[in-house]
N, C-alpha and C. Protein backbone atom coordinates (compact mmCIF):
# COMPACT_ATOMS: atom_id res chain seq x y z
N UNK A 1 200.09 159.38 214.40
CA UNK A 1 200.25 160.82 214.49
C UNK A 1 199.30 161.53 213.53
N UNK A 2 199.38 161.17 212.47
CA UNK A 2 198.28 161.90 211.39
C UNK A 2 196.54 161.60 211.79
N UNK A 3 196.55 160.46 212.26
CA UNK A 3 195.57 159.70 212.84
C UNK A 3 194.60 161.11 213.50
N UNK A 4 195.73 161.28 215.25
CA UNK A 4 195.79 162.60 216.29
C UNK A 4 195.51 163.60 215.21
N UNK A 5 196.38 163.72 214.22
CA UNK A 5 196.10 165.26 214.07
C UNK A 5 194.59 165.37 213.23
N UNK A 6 193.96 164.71 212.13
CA UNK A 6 192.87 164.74 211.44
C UNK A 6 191.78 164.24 212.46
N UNK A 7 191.77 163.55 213.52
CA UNK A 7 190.74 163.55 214.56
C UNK A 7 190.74 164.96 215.39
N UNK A 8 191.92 165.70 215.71
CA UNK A 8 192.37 166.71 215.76
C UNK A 8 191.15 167.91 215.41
N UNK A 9 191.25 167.96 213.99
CA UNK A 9 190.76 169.15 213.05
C UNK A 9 189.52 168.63 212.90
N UNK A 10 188.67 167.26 213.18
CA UNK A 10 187.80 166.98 212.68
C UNK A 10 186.57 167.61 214.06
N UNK A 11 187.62 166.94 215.09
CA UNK A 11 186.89 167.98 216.33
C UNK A 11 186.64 168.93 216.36
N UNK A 12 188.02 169.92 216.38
CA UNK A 12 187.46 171.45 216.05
C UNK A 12 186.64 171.83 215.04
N UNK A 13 186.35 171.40 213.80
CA UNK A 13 185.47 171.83 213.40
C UNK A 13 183.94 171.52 213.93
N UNK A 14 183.83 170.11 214.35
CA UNK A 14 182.55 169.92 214.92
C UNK A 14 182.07 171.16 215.88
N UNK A 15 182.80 171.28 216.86
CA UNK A 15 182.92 172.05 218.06
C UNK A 15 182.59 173.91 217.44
N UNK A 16 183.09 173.47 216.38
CA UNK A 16 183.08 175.55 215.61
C UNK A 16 181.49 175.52 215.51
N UNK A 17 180.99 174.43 214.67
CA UNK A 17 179.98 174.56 213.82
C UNK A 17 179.04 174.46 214.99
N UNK A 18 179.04 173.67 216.05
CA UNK A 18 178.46 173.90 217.17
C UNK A 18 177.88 174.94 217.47
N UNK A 19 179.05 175.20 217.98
CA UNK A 19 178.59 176.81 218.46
C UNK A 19 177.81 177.80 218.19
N UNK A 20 177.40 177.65 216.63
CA UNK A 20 176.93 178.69 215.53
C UNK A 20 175.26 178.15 215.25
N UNK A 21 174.92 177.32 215.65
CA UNK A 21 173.42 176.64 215.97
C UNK A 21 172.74 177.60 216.71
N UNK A 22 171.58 177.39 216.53
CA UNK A 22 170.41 178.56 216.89
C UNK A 22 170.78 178.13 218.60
N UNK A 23 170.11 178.95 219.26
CA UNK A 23 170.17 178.57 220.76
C UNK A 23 168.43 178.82 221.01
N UNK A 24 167.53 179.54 220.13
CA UNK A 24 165.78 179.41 220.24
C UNK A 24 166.12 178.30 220.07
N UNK A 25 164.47 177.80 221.04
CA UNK A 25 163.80 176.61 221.26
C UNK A 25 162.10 176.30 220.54
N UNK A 26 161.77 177.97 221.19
CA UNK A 26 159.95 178.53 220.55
C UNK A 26 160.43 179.48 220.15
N UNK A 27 159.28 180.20 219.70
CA UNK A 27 159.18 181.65 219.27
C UNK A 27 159.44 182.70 220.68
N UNK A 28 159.59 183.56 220.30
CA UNK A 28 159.61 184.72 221.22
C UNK A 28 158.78 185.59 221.14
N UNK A 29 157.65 185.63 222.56
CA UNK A 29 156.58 186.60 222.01
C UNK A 29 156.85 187.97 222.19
N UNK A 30 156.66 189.26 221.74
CA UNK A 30 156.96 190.33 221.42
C UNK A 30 155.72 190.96 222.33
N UNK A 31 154.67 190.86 222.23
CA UNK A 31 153.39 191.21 222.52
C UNK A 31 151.60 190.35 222.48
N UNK A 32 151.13 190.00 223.64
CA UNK A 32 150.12 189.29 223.44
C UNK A 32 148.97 190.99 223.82
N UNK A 33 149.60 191.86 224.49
CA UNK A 33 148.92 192.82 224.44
C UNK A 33 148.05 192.92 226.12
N UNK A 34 148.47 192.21 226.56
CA UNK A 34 147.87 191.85 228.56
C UNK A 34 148.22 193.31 228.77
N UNK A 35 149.33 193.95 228.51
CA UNK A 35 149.79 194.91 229.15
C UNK A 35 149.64 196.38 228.66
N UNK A 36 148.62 196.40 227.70
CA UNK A 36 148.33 197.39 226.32
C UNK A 36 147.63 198.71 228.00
N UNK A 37 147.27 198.75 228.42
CA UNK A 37 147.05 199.97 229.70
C UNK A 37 147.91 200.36 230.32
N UNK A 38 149.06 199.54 229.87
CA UNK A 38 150.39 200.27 230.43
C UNK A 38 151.30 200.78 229.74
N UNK A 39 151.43 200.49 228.04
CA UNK A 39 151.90 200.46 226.65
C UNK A 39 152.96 199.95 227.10
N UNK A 40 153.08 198.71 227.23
CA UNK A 40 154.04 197.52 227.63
C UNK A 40 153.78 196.40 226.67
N UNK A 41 154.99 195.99 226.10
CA UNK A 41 154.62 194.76 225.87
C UNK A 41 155.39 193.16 226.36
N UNK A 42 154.86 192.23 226.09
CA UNK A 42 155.74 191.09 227.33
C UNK A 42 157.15 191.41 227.30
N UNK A 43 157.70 192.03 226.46
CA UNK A 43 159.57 192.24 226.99
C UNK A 43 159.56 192.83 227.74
N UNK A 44 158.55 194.01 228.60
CA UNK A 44 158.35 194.93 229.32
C UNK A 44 159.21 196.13 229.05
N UNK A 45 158.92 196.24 227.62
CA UNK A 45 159.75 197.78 226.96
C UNK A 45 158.32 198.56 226.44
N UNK A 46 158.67 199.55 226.22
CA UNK A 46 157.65 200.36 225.39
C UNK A 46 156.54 200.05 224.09
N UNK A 47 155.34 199.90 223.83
CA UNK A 47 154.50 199.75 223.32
C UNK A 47 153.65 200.39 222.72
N UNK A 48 153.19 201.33 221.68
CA UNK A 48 152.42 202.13 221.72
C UNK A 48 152.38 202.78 220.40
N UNK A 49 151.27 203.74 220.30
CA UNK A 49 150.91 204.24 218.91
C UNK A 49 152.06 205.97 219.04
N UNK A 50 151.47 206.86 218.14
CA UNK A 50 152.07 207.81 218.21
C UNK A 50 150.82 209.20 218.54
N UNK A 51 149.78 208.51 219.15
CA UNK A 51 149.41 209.34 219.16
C UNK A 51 148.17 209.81 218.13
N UNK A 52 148.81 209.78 217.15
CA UNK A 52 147.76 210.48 215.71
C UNK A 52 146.32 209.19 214.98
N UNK A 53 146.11 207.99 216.41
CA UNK A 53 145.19 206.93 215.55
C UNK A 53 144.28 207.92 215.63
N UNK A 54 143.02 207.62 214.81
CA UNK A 54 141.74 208.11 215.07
C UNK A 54 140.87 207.40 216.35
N UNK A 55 141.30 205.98 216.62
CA UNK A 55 140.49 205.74 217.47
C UNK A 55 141.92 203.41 217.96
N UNK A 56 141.87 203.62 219.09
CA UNK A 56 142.84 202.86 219.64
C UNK A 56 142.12 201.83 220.55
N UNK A 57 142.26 200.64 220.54
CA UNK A 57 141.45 200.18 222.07
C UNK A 57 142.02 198.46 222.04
N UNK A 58 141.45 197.81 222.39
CA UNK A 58 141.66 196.28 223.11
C UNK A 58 141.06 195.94 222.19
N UNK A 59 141.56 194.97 221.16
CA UNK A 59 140.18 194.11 220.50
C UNK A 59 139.49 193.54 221.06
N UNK A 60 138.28 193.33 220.49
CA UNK A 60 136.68 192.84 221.60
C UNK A 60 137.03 191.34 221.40
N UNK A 61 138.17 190.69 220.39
CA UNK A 61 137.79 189.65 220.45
C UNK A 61 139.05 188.86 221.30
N UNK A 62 139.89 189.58 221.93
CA UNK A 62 141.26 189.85 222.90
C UNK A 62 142.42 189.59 222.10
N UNK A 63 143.58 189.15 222.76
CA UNK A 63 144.60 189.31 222.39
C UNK A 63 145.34 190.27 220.90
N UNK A 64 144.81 191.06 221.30
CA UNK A 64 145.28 192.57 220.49
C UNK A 64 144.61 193.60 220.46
N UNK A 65 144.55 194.72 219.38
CA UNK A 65 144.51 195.90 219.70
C UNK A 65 143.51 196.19 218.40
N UNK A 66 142.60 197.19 218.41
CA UNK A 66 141.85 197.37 217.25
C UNK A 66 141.94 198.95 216.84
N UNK A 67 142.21 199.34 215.95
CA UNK A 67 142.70 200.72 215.79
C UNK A 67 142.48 200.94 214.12
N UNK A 68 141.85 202.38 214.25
CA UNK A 68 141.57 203.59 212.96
C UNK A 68 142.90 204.40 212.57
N UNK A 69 143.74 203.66 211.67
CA UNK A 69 144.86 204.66 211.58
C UNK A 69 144.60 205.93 210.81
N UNK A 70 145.07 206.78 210.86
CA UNK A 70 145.79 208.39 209.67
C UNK A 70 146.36 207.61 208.90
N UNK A 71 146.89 208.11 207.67
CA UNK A 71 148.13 207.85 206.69
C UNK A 71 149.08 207.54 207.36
N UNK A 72 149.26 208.93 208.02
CA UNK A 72 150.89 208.20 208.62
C UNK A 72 151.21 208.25 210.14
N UNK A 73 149.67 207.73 210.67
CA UNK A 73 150.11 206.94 212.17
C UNK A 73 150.99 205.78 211.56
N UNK A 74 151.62 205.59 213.17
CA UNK A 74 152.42 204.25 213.00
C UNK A 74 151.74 203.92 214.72
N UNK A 75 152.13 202.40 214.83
CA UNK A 75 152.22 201.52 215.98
C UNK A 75 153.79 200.98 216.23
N UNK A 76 154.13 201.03 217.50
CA UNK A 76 155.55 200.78 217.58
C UNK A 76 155.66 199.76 218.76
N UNK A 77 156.82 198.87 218.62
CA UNK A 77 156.76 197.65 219.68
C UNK A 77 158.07 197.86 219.60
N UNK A 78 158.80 198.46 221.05
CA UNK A 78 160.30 198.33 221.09
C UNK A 78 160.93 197.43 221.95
N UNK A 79 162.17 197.11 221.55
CA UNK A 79 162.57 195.44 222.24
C UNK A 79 164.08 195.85 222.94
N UNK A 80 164.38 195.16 224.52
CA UNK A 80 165.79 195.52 224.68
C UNK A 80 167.03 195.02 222.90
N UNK A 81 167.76 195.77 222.88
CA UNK A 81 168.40 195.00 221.60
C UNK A 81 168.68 193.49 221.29
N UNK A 82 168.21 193.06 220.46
CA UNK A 82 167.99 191.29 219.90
C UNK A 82 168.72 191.00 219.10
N UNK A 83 169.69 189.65 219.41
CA UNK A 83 170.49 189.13 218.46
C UNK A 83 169.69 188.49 218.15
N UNK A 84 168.76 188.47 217.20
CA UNK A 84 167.59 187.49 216.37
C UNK A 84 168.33 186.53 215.51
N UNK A 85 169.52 186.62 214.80
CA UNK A 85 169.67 185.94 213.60
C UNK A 85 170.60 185.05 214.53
N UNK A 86 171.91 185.79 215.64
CA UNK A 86 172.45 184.48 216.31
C UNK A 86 171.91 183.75 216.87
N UNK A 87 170.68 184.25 217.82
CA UNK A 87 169.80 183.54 218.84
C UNK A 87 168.37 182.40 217.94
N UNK A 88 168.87 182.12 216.48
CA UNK A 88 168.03 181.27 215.52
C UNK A 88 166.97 182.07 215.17
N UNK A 89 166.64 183.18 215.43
CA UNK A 89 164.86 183.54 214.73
C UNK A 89 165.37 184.29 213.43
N UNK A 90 164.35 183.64 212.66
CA UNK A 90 164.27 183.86 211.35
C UNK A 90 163.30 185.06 210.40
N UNK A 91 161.82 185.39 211.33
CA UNK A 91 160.78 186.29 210.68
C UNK A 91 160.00 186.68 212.56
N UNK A 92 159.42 188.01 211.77
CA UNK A 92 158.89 188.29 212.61
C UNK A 92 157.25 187.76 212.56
N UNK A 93 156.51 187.60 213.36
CA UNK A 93 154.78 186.98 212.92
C UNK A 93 153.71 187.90 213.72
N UNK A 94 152.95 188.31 212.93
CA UNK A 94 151.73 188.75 213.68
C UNK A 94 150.30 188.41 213.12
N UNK A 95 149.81 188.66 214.07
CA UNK A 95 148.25 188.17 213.44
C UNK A 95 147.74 189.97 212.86
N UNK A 96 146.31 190.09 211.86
CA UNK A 96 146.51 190.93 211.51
C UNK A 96 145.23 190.78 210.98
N UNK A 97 144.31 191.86 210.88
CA UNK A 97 142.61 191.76 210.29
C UNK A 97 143.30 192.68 209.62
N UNK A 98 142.82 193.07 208.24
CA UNK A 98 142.90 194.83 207.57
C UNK A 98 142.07 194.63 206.41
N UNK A 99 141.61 195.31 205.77
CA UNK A 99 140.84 195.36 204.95
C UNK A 99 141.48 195.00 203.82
N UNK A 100 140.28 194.01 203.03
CA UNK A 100 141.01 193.39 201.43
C UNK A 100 141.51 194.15 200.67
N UNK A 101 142.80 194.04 200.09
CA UNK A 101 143.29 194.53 199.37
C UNK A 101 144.69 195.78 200.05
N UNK A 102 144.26 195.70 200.64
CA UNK A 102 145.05 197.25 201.78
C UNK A 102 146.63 196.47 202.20
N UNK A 103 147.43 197.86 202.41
CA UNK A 103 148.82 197.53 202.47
C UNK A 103 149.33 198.16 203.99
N UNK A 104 150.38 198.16 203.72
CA UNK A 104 150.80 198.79 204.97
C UNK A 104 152.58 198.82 205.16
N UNK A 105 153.26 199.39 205.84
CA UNK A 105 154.93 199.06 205.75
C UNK A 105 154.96 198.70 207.01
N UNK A 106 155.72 198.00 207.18
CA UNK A 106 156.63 197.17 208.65
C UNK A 106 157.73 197.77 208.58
N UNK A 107 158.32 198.66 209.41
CA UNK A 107 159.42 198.78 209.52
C UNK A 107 160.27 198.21 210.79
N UNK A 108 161.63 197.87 210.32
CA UNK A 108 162.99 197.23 211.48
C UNK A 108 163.93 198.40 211.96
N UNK A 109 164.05 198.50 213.36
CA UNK A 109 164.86 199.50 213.44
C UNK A 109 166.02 198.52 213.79
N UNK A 110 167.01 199.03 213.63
CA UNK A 110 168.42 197.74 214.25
C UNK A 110 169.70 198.79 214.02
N UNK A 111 170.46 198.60 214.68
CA UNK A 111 171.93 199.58 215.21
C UNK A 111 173.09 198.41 214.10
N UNK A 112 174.01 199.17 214.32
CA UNK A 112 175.49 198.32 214.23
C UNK A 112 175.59 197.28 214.79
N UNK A 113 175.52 197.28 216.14
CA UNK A 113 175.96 196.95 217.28
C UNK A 113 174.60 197.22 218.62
N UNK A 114 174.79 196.08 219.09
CA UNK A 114 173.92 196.61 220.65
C UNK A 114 174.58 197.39 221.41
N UNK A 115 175.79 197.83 221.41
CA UNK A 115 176.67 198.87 221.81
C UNK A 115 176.27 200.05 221.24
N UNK A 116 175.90 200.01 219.77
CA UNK A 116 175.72 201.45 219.38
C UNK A 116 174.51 202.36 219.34
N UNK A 117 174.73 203.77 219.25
CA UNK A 117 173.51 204.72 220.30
C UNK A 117 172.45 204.72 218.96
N UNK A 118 172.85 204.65 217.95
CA UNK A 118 171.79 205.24 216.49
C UNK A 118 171.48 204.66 216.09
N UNK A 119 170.48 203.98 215.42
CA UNK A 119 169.74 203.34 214.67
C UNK A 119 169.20 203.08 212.82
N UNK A 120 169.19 202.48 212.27
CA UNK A 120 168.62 202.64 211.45
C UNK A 120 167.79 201.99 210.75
N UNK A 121 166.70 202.27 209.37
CA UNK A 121 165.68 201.94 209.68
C UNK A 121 165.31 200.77 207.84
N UNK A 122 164.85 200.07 208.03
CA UNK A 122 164.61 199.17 207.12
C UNK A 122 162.84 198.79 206.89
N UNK A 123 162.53 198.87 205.69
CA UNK A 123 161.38 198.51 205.23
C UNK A 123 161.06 197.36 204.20
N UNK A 124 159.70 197.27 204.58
CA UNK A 124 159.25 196.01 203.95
C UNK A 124 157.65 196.40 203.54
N UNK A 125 157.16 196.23 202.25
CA UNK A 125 155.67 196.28 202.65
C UNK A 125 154.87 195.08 202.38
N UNK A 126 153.91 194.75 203.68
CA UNK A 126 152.89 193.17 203.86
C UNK A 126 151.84 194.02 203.22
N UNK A 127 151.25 193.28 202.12
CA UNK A 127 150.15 193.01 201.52
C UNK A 127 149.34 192.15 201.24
N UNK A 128 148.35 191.89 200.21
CA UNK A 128 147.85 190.27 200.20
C UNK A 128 146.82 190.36 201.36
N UNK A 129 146.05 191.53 202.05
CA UNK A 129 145.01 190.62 202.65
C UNK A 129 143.51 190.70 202.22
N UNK A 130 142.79 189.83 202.89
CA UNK A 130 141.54 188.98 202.60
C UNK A 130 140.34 190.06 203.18
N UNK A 131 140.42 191.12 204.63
CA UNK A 131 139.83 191.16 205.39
C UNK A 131 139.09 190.65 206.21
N UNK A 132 139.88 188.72 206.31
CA UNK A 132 139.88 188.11 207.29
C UNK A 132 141.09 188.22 208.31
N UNK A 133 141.18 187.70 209.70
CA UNK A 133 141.80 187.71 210.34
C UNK A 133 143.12 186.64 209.67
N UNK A 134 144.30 186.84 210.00
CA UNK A 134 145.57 186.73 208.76
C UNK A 134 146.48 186.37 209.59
N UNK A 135 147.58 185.69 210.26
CA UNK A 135 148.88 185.05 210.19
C UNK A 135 149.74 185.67 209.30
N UNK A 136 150.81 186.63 209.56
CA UNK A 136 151.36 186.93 208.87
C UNK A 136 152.99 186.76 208.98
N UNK A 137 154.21 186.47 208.34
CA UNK A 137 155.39 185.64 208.80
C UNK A 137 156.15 187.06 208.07
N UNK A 138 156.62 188.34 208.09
CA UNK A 138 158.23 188.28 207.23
C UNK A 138 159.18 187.92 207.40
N UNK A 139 160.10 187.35 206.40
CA UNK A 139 161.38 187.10 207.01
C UNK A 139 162.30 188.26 207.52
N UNK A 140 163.12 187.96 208.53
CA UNK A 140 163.50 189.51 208.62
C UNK A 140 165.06 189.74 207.74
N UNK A 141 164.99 188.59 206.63
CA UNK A 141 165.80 188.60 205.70
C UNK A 141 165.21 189.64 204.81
N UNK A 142 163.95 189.68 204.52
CA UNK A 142 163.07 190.70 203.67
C UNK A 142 163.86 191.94 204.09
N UNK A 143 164.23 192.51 205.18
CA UNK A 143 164.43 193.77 205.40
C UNK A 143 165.80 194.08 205.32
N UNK A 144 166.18 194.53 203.70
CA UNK A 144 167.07 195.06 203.19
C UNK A 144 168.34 195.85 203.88
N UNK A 145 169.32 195.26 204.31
CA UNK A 145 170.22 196.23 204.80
C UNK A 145 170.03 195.97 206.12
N UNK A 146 169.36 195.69 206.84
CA UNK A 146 168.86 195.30 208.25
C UNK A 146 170.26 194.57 209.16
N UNK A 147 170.50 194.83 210.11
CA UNK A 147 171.75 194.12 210.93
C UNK A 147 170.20 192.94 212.11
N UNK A 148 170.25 192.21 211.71
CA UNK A 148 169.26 191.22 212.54
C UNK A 148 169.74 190.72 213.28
N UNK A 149 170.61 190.92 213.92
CA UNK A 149 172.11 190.62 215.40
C UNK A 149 171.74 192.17 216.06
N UNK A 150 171.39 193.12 215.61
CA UNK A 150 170.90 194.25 217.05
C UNK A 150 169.62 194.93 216.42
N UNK A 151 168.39 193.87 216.84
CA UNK A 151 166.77 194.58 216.59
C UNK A 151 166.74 195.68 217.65
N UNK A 152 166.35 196.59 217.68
CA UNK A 152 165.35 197.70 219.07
C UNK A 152 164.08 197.77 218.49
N UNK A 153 163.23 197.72 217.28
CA UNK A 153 162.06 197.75 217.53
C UNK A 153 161.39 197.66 215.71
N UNK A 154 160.28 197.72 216.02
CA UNK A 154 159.11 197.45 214.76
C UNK A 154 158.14 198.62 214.84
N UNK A 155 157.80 198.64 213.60
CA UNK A 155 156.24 199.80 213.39
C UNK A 155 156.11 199.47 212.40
N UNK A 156 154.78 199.27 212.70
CA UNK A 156 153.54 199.12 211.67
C UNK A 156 153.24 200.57 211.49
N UNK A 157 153.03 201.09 209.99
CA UNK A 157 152.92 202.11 209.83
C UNK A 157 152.94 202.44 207.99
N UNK A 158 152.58 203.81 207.42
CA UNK A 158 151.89 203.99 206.15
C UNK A 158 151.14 203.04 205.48
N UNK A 159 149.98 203.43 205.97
CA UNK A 159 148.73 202.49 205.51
C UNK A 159 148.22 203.31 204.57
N UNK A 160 147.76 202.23 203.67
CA UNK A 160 147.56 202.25 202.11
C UNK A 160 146.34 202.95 202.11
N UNK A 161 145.69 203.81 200.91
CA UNK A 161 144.50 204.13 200.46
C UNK A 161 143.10 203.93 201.28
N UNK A 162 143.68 202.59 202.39
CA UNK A 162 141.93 202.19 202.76
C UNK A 162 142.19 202.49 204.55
N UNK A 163 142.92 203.65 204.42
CA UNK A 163 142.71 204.39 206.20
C UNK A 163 142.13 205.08 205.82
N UNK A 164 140.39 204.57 206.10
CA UNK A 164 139.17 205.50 206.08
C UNK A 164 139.05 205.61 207.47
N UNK A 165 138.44 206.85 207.96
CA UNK A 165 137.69 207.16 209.55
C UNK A 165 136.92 206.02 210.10
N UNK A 166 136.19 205.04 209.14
CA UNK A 166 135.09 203.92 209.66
C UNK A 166 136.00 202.78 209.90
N UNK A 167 137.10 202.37 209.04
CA UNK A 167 137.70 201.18 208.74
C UNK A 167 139.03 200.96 209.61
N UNK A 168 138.48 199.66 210.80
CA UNK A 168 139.39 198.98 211.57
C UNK A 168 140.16 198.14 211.31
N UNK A 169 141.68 198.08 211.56
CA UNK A 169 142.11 197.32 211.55
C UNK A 169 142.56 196.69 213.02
N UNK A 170 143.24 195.36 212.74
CA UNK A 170 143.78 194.78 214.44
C UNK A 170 145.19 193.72 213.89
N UNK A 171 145.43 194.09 215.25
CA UNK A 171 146.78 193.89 215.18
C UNK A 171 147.11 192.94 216.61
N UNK A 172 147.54 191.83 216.20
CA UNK A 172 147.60 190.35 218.01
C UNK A 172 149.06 189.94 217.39
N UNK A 173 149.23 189.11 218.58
CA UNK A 173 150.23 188.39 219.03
C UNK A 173 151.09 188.53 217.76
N UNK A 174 152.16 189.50 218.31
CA UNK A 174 153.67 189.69 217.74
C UNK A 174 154.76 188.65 218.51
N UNK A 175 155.33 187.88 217.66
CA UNK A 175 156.58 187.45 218.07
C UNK A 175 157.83 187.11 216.61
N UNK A 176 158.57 186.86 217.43
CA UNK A 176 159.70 186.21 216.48
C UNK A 176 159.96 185.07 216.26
N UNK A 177 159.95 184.51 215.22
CA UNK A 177 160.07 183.33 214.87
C UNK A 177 161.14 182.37 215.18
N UNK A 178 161.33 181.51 216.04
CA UNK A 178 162.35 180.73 215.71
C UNK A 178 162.47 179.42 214.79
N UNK A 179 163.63 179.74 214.06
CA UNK A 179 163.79 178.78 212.79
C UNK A 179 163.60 177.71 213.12
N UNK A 180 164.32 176.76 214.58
CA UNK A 180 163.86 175.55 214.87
C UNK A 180 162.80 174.98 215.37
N UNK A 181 161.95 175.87 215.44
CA UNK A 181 160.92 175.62 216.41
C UNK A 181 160.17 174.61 215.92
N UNK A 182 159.32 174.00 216.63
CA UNK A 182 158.07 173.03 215.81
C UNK A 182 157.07 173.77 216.33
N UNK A 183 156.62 174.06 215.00
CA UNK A 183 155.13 174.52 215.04
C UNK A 183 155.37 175.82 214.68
N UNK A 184 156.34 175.83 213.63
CA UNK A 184 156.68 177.68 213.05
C UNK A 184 155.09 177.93 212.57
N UNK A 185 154.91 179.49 212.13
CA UNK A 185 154.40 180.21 211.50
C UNK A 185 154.49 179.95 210.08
């Protein structure tokens, strides 16, 4: 009988802890940018600047976008709502040229709930680059206060001191990381 019952409890817990395992396999791509003439990106949600770049286009060298920001253009990639942290992803990744030394904020928008209508908004700022082309990983643990069980979207946006009129930056393949994946970021 004790036997039954501690094989019992030993199951259910297996079976709990189960459940609570990532269910990603790869990453999830966010945007390779195929669809940048439609401001789509592969989730087939909304994509797009605000309007205020100085100058926007296809990078010449593909998979992304090459763009002259303002101070406070932003770029925005919105997603149906994402349980990222139940569904295993851990950071968001993009590739990223910008000029050495130059900053920029990432912001997370994420709700309560995928039920709920309002949003709110979490920051992070990526720095550290080379003005080589860059791999870049945050965790979306970085983003303070963040509910990472209901994402709607990202912007790249307040760029540092070196949004000059001449000086391009680019911006490729956005996705989300999954923790189990082989071959993370």
């Amino acid at each position: 009988m004790l036997f039954n019952l501690v094989y019992g409890v030993l199951v259910a817990i297996f079976v709990a802890g189960c459940t609570a395992t990532a269910t990603c396999s790869s990453n999830l791509l966010i945007d390779d940018f195929a669809q940048f003439s439609s401001s789509l990106n592969a989730l087939g949600t909304r994509a797009s600047d605000d309007g205020s770049m100085t100058s926007l286009t296809l990078s010449p060298s593909g998979g992304g976008i090459s763009f002259v920001p303002e101070k406070m253009s932003y770029f925005y990639e919105t997603m149906p709502c994402m349980r990222a942290a139940a569904e295993g992803y851990d950071a968001v990744s993009f590739s990223m040229k910008a000029p050495r030394g130059a900053s920029f904020m990432l912001e997370i928008q994420t709700r309560e709930s995928c039920d709920a209508a309002e949003y709110r908004s979490a920051w992070y700022t990526v720095s550290g680059f080379t003005g080589e082309t860059q791999t870049i990983a945050v965790p979306l643990s970085a983003f303070e206060g963040a509910n990472t069980d209901a994402i709607t979207a990202f912007n790249w946006a307040t760029w540092s001191k070196w949004c000059k009129k001449s000086v391009q930056w680019e911006l490729g393949d956005i996705q989300l990381v999954c923790s189990g994946a082989a071959g993370d970021v």
